[in-house]
C-alpha atoms as a PDB file:
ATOM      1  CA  UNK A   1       7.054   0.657  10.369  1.00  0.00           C
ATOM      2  CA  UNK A   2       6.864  -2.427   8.507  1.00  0.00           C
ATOM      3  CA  UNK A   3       7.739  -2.672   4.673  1.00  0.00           C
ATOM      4  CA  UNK A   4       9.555  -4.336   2.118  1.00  0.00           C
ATOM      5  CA  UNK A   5      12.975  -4.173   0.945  1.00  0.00           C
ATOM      6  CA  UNK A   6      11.377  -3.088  -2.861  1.00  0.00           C
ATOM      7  CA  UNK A   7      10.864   0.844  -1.281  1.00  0.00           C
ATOM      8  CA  UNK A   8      13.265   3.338  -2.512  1.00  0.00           C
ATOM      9  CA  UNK A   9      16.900   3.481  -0.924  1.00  0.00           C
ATOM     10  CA  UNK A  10      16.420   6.617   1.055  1.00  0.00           C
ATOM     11  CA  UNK A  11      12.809   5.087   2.166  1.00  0.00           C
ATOM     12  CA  UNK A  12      13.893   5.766   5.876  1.00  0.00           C
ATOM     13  CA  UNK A  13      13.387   9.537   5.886  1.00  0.00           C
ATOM     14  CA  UNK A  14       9.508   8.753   4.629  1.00  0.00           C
ATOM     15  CA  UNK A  15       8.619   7.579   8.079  1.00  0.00           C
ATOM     16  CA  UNK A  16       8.551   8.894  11.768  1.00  0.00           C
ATOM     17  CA  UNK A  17       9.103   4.868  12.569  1.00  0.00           C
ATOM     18  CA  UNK A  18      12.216   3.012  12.501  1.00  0.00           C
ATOM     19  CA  UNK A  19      11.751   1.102   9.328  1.00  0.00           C
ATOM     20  CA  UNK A  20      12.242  -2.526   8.803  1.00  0.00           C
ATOM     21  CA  UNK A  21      12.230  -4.133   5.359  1.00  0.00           C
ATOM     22  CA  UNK A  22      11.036  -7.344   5.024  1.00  0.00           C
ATOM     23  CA  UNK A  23      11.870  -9.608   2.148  1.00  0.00           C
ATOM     24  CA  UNK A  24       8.641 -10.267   0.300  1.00  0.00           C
ATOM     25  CA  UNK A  25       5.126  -8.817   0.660  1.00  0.00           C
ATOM     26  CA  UNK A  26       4.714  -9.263   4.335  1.00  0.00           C
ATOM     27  CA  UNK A  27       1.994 -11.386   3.762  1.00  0.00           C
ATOM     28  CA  UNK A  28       0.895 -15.001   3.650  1.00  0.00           C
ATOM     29  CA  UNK A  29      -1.995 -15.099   1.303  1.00  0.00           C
ATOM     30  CA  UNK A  30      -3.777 -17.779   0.013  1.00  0.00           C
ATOM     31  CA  UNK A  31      -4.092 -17.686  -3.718  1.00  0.00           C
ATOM     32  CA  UNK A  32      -7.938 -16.171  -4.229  1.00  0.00           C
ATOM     33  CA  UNK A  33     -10.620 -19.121  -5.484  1.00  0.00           C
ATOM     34  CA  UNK A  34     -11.076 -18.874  -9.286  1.00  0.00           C
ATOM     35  CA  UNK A  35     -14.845 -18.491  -8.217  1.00  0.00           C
ATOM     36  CA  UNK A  36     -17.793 -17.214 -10.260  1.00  0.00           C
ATOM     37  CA  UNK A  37     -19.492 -19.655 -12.862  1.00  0.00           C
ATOM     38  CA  UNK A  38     -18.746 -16.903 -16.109  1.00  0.00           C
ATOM     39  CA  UNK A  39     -16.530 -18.033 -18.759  1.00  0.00           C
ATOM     40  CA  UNK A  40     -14.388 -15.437 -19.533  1.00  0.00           C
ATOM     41  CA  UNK A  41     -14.547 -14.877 -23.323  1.00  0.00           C
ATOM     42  CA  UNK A  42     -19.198 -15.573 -23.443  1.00  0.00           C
ATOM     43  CA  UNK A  43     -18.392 -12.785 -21.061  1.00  0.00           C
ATOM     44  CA  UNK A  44     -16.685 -10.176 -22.757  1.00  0.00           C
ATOM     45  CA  UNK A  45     -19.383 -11.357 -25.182  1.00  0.00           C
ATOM     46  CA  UNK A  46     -22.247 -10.741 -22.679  1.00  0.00           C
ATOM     47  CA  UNK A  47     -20.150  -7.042 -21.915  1.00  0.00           C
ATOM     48  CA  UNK A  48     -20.113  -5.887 -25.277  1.00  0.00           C
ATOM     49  CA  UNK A  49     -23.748  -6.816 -25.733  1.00  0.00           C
ATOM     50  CA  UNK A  50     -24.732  -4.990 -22.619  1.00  0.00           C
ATOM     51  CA  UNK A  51     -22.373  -1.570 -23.608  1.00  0.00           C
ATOM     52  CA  UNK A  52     -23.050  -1.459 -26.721  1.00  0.00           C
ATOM     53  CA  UNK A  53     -19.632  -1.799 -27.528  1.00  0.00           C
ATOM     54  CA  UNK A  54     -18.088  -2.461 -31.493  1.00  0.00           C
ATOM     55  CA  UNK A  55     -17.641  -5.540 -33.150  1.00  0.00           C
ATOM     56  CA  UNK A  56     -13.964  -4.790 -32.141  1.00  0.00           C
ATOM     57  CA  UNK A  57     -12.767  -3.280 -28.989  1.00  0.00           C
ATOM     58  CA  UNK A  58      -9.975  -3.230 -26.610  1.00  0.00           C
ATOM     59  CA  UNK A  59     -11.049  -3.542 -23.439  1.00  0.00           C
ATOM     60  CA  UNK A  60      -8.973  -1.548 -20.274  1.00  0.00           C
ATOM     61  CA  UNK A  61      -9.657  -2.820 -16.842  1.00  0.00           C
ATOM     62  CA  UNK A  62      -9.259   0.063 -14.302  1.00  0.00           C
ATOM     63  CA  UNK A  63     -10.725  -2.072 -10.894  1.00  0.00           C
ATOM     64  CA  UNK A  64      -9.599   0.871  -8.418  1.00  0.00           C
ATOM     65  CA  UNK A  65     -12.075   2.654  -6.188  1.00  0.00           C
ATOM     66  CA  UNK A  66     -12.693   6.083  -8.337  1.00  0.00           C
ATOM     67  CA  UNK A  67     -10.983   8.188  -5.256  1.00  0.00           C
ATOM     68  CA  UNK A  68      -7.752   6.775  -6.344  1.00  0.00           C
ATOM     69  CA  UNK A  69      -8.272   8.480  -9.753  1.00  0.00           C
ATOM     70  CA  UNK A  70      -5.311  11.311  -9.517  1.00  0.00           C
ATOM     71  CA  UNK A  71      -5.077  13.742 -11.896  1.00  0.00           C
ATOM     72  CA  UNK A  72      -1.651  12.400 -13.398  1.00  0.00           C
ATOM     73  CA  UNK A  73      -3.381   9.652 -13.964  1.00  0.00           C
ATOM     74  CA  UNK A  74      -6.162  11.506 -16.063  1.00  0.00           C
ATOM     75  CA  UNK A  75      -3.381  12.061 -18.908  1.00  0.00           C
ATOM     76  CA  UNK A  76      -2.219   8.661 -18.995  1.00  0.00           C
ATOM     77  CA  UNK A  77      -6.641   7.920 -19.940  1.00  0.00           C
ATOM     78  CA  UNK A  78      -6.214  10.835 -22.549  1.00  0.00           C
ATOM     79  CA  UNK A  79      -3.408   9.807 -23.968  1.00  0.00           C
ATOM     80  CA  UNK A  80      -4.515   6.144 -24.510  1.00  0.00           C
ATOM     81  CA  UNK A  81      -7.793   7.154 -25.373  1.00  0.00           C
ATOM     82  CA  UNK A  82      -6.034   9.677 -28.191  1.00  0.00           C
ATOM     83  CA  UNK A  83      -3.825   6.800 -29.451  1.00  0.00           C
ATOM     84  CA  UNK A  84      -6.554   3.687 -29.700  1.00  0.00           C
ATOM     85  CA  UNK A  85      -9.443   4.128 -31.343  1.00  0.00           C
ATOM     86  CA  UNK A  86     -11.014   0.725 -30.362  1.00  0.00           C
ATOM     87  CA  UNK A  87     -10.007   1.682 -26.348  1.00  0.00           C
ATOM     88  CA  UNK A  88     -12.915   1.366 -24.446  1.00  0.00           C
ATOM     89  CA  UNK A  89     -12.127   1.785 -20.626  1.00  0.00           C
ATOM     90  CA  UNK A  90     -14.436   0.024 -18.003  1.00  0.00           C
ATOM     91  CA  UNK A  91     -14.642   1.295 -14.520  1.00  0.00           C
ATOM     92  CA  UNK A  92     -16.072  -0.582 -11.593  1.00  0.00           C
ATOM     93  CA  UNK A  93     -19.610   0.847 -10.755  1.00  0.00           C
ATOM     94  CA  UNK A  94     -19.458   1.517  -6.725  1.00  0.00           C
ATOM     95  CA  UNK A  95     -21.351   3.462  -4.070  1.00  0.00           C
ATOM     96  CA  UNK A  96     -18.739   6.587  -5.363  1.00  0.00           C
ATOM     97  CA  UNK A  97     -19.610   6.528  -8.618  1.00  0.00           C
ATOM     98  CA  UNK A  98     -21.765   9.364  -8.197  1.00  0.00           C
ATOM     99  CA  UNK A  99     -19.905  11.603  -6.500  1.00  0.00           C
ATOM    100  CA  UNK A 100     -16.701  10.814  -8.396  1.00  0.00           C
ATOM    101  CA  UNK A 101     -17.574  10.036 -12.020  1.00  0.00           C
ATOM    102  CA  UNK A 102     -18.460  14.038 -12.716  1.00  0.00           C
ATOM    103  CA  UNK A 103     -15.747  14.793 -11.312  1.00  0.00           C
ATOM    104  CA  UNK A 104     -13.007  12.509 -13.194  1.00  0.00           C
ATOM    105  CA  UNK A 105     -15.070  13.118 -16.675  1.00  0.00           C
ATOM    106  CA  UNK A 106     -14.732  16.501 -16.377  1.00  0.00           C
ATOM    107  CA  UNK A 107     -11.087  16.833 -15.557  1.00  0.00           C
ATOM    108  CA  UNK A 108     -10.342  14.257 -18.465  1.00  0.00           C
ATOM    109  CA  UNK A 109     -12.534  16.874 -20.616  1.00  0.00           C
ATOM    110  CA  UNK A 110     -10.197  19.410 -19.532  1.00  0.00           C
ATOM    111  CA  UNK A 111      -7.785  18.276 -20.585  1.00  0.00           C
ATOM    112  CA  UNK A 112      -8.822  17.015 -24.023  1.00  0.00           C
ATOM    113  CA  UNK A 113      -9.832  20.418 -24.612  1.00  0.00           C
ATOM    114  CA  UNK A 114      -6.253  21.996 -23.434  1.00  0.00           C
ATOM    115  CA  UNK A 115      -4.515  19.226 -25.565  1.00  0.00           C
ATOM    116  CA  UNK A 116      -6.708  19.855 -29.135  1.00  0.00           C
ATOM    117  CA  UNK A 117      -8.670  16.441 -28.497  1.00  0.00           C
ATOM    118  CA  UNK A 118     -11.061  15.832 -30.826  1.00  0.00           C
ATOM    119  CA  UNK A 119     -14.447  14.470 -31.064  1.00  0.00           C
ATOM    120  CA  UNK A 120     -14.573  15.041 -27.293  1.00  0.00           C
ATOM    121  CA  UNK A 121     -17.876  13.784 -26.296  1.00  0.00           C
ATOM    122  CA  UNK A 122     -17.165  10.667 -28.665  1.00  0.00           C
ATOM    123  CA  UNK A 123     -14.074   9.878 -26.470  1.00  0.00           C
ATOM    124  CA  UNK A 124     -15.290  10.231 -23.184  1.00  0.00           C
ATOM    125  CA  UNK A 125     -18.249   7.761 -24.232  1.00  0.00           C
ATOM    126  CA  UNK A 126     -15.283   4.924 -24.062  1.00  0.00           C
ATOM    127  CA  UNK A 127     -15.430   5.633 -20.238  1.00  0.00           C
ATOM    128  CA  UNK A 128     -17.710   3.196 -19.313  1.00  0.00           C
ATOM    129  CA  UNK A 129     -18.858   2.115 -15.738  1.00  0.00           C
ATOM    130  CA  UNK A 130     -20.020  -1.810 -14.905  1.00  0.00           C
ATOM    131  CA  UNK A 131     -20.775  -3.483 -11.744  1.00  0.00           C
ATOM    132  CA  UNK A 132     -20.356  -7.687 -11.844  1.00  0.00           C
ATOM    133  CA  UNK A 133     -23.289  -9.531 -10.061  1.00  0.00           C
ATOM    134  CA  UNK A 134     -21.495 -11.324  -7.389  1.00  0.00           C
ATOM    135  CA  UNK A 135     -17.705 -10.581  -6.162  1.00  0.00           C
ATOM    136  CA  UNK A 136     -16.397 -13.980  -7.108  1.00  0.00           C
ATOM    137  CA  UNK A 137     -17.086 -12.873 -10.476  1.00  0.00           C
ATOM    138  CA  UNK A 138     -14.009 -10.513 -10.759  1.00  0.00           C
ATOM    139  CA  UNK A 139     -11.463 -13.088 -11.447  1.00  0.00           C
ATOM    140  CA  UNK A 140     -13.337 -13.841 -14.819  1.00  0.00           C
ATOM    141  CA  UNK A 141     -13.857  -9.647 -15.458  1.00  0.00           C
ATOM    142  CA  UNK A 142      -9.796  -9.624 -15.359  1.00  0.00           C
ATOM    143  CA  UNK A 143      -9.697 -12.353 -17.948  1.00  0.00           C
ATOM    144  CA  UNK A 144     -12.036 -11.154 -19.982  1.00  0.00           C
ATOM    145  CA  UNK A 145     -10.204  -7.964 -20.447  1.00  0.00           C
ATOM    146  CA  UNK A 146      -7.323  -7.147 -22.557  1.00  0.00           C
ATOM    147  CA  UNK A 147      -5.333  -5.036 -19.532  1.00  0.00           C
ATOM    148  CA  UNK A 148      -5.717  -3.753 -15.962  1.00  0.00           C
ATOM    149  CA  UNK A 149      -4.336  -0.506 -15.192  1.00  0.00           C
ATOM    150  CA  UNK A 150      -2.911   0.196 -11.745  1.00  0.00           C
ATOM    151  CA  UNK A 151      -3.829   3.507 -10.846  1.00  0.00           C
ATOM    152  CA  UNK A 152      -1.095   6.075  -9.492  1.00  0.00           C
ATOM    153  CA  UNK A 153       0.193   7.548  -7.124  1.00  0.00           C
ATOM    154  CA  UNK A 154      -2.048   5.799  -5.135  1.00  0.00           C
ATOM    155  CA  UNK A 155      -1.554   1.969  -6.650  1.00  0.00           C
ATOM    156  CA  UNK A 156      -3.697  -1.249  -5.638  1.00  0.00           C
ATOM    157  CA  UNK A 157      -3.051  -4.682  -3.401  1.00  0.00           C
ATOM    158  CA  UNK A 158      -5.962  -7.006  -3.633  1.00  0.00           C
ATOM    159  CA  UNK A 159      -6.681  -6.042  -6.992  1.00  0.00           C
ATOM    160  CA  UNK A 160      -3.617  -6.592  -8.034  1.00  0.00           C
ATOM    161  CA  UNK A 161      -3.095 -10.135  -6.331  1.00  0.00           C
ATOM    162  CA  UNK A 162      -6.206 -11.132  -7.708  1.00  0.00           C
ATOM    163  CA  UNK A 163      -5.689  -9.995 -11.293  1.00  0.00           C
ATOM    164  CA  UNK A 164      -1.827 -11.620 -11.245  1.00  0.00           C
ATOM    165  CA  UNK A 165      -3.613 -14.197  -9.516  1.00  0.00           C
ATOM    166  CA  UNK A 166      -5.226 -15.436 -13.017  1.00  0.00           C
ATOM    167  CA  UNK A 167      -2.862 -14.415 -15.341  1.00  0.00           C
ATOM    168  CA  UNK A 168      -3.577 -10.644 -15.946  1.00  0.00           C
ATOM    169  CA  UNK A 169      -1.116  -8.726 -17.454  1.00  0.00           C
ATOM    170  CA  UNK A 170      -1.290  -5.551 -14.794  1.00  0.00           C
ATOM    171  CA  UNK A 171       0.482  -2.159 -15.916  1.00  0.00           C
ATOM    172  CA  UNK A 172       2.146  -0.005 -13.337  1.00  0.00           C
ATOM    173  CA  UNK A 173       4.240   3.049 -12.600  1.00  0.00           C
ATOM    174  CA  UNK A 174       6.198   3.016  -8.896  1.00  0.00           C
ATOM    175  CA  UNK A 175       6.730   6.133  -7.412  1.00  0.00           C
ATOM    176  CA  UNK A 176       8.753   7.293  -4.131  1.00  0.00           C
ATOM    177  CA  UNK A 177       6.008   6.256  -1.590  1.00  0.00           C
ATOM    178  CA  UNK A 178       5.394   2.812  -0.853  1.00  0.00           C
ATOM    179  CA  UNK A 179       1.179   3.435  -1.795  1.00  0.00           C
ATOM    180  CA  UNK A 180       3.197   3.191  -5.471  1.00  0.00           C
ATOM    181  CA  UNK A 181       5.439   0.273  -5.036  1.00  0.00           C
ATOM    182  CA  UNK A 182       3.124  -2.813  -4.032  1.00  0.00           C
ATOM    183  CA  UNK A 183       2.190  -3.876  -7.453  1.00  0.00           C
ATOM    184  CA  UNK A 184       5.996  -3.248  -8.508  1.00  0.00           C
ATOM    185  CA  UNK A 185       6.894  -5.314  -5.549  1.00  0.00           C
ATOM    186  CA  UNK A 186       4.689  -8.267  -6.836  1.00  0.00           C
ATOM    187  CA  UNK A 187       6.250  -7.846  -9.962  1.00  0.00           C
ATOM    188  CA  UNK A 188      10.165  -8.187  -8.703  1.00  0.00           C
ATOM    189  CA  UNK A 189       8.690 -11.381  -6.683  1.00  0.00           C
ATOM    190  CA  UNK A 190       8.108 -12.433  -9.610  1.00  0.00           C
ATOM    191  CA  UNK A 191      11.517 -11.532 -11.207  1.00  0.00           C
ATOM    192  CA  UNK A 192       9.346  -9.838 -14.229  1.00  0.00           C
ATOM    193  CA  UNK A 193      10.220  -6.098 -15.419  1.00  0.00           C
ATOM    194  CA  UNK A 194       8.223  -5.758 -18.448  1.00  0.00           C
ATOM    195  CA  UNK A 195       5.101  -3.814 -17.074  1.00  0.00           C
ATOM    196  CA  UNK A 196       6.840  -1.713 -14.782  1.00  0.00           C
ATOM    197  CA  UNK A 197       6.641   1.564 -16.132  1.00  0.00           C
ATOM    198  CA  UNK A 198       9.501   4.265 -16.040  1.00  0.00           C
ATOM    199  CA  UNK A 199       7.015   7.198 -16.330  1.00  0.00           C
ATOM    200  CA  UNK A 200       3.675   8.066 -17.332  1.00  0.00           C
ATOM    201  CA  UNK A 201       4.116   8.051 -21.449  1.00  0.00           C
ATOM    202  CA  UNK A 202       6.017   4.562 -20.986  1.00  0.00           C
ATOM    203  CA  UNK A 203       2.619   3.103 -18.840  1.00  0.00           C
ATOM    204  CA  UNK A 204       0.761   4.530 -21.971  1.00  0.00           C
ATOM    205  CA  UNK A 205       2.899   2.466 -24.199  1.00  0.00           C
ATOM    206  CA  UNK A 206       3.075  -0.523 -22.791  1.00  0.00           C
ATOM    207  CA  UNK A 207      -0.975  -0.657 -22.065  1.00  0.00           C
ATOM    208  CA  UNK A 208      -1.376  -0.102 -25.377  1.00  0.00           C
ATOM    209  CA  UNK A 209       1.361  -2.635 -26.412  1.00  0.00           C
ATOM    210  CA  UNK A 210      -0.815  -4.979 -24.495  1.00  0.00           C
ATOM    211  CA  UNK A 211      -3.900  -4.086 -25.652  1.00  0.00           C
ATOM    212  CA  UNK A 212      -3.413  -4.571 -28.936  1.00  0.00           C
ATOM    213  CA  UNK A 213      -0.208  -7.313 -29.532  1.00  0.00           C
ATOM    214  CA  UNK A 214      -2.407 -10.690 -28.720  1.00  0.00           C
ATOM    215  CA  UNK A 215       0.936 -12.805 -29.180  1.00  0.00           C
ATOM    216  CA  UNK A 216       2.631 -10.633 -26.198  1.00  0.00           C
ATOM    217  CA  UNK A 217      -0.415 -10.267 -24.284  1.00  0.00           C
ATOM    218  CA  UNK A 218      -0.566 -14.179 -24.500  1.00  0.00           C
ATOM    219  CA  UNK A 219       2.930 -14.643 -23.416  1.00  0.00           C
ATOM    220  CA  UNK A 220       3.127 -12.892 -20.378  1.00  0.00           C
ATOM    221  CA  UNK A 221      -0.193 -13.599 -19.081  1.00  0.00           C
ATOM    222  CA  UNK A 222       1.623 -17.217 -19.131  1.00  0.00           C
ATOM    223  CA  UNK A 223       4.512 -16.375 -17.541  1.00  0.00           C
ATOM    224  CA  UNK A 224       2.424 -14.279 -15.034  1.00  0.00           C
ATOM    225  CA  UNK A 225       0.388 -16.988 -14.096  1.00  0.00           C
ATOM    226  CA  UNK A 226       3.487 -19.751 -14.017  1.00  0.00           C
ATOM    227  CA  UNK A 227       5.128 -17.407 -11.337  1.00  0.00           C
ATOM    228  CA  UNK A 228       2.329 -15.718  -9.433  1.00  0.00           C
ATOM    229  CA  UNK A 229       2.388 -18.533  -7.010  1.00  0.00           C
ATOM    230  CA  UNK A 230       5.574 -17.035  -5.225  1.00  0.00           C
ATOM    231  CA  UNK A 231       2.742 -14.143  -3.953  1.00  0.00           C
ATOM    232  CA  UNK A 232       0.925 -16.569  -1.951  1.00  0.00           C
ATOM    233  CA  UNK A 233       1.477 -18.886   0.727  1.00  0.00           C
ATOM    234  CA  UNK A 234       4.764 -17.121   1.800  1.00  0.00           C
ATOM    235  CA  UNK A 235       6.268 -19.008   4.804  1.00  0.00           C
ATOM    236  CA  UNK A 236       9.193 -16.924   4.979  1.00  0.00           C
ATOM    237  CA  UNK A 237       6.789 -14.302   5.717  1.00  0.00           C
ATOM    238  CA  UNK A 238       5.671 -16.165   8.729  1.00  0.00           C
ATOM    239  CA  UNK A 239       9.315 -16.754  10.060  1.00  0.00           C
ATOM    240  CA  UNK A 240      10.250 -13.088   9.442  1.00  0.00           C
ATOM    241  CA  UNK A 241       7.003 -11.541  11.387  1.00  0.00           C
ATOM    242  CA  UNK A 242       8.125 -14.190  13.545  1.00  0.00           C
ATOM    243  CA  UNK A 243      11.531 -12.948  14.388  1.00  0.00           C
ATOM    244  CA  UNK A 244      10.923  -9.309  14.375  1.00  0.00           C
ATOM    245  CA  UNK A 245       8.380  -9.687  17.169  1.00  0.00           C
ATOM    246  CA  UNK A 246      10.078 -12.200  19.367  1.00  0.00           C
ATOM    247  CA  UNK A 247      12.877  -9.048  19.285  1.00  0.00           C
ATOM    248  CA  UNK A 248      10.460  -6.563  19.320  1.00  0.00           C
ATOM    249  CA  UNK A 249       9.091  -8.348  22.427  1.00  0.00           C
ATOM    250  CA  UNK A 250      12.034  -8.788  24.100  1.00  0.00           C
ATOM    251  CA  UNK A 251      13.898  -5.543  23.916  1.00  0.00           C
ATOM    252  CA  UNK A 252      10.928  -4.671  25.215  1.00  0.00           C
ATOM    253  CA  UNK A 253      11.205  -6.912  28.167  1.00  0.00           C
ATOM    254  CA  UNK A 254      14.701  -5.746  28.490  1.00  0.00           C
ATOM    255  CA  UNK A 255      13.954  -2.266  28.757  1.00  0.00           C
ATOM    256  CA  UNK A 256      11.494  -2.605  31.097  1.00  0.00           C
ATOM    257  CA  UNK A 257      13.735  -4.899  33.338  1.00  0.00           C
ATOM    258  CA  UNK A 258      15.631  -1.876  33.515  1.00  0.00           C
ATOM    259  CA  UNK A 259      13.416   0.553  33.775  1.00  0.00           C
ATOM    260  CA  UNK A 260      12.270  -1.596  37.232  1.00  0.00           C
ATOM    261  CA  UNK A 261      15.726  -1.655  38.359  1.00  0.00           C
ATOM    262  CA  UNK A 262      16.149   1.991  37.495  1.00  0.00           C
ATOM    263  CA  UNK A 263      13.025   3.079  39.728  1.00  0.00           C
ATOM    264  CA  UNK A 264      14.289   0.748  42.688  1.00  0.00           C
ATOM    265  CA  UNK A 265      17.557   1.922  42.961  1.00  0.00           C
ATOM    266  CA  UNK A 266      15.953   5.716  43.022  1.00  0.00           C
ATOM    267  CA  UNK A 267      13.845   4.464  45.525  1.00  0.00           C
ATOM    268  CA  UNK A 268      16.560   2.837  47.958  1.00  0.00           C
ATOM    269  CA  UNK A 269      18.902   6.017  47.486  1.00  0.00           C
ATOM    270  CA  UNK A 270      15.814   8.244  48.601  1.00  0.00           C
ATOM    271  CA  UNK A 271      15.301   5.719  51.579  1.00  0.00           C
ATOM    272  CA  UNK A 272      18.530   6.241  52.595  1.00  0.00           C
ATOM    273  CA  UNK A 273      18.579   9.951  52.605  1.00  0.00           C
ATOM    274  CA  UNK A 274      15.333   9.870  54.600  1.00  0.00           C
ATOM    275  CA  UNK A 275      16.796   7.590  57.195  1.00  0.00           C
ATOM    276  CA  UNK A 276      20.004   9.682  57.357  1.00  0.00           C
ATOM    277  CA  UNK A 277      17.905  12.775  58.103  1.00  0.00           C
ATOM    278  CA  UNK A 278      15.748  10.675  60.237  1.00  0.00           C
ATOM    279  CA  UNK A 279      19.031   9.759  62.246  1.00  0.00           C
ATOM    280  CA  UNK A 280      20.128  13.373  62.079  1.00  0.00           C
ATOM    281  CA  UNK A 281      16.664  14.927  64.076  1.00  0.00           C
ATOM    282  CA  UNK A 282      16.843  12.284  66.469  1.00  0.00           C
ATOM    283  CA  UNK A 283      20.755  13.113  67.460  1.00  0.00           C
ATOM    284  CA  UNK A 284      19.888  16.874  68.212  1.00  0.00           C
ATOM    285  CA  UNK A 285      17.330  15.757  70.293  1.00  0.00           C
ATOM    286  CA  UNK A 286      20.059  13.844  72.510  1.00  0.00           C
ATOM    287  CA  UNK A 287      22.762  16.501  71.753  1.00  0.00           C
ATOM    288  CA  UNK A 288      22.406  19.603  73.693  1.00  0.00           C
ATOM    289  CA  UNK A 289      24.855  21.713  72.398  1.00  0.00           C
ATOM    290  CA  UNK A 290      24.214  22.053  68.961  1.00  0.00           C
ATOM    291  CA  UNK A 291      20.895  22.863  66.839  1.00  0.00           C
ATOM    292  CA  UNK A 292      19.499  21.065  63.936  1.00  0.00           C
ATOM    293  CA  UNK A 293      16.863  22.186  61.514  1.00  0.00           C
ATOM    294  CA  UNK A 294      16.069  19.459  58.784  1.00  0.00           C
ATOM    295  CA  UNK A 295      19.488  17.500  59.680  1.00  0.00           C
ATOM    296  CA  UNK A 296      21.176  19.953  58.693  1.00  0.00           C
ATOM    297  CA  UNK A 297      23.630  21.954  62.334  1.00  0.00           C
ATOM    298  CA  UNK A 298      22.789  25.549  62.578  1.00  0.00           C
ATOM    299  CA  UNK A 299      25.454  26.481  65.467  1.00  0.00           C
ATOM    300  CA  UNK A 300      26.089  25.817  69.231  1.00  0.00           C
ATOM    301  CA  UNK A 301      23.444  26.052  71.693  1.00  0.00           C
ATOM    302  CA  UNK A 302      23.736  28.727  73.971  1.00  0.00           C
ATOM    303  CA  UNK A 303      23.774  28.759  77.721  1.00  0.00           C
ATOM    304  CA  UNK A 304      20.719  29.810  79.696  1.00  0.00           C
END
């Protein structure tokens, strides 16, 4: 199984697969098109017109498809949504919505109730679902928000390259399982540390330290956008896929050469044995005075 060397130390025993580690990502990706013909800030505008949103609002990007909602996750929602008035969460509006949305609001519900939430209905009216027009549109949603969450345990890839891609600040929380470690390994590509969360109350901190410090938000999103350019066009991705199959391939070769030279030999030894028996038969035809059944001498013949 192929990896990175950013999964957990004991990684090994997660797999059936020998694992191999490679350096990086894995990957050589071209940095995604800024695309789309939206400013960013006419359209957080244009998004606050068409919500309904405050004057004021801080805006949460959560781009993952709704299946990848976990329950774990569901507190870190509560707990931001407890903390941050002006939160406002915005969901992207896919062919699951329907059969997911119900499902996450009334978990989150659940909990709000078990936790003494108040003004229930009020909070879960800051969950809020939007769908861009075009797909090339989503590198000006990222901008125009104040922070993406990376959902857990199951994190994202693509949505995460294309967020870093433009500067987004992108909070995350790596687990055991590699699922949880691709937007952490993005981050130590990046040699930064300061959205990597250490558990689910620390994620909830730092999105909210995000959301609502412009200065810091400012500052990373420049440092994220000065270094996001080791993610793409990796060519020491290339050479490392590049070495791992030409030894893949021939240990491959090797063991096969021997598995040919395995199955000949077998096949000369049985040869032999056949040709010995072969020889055998045809003596005790010629030899009168002993019997053989299947080469092998059963006693003298006897006298008529």
């Amino acid at each position: 199984f192929v990896s990175t060397k950013f999964e957990v130390a004991d990684a090994e025993t997660h797999y059936s697969e020998r694992l191999v580690r490679l350096e990086g990502l894995g990957a050589y990706l071209y940095r995604p098109l800024p695309g789309g013909e939206k400013n960013p800030a006419k359209w957080r505008d244009q998004i606050r017109t068409d919500l309904a949103l405050p004057t004021n609002f801080h805006l949460y990007l959560c781009p993952q498809a709704l299946f990848k909602f976990h329950p774990s996750f569901d507190d870190v929602l509560v707990d931001i949504l407890a903390k941050d008035k002006l939160a406002y969460f915005l969901l992207l509006d896919g062919r699951d919505r329907h059969a997911w949305s119900k499902l996450l609001l009334e978990r989150m519900k659940e909990k709000m109730e078990t936790n003494g939430h108040r003004n229930i209905d009020l909070s879960l009216s800051r969950v809020l679902f939007y769908k861009p027009e075009f797909e090339d549109d989503m590198s000006s949603l990222y901008q125009a928000c104040d922070v993406v969450l990376d959902t857990f345990p199951a994190g994202g890839y693509m949505t995460s390259l294309q967020a870093l891609a433009v500067g987004a600040p992108v909070v995350t929380l790596p687990g055991q399982l590699l699922s949880t470690r691709l937007t952490y390994t993005m981050y130590k590509i990046m040699e930064i540390d300061d959205l990597i969360a250490k558990d689910p109350s620390d994620y909830a901190t730092l999105a909210l330290k995000v959301a609502h410090n412009t200065g810091y938000r400012k500052r990373l999103s420049s440092l994220i956008l000065a270094r996001s350019g080791r993610l793409f066009t990796d060519t020491t991705a290339v050479g490392e896929w590049d070495n791992l199959l030409t030894t893949a391939v021939a240990a491959a070769q090797a063991q096969s050469s021997r598995g040919v030279e395995a199955i000949s030999a077998g096949v000369s030894e049985a040869a032999e044995r056949l040709a010995e028996i072969e020889a055998k038969r045809d003596f005790a035809q010629h030899d009168g005075s002993k019997i053989y059944v299947d080469g092998r001498q059963m006693g003298r013949k006897r006298d008529s």
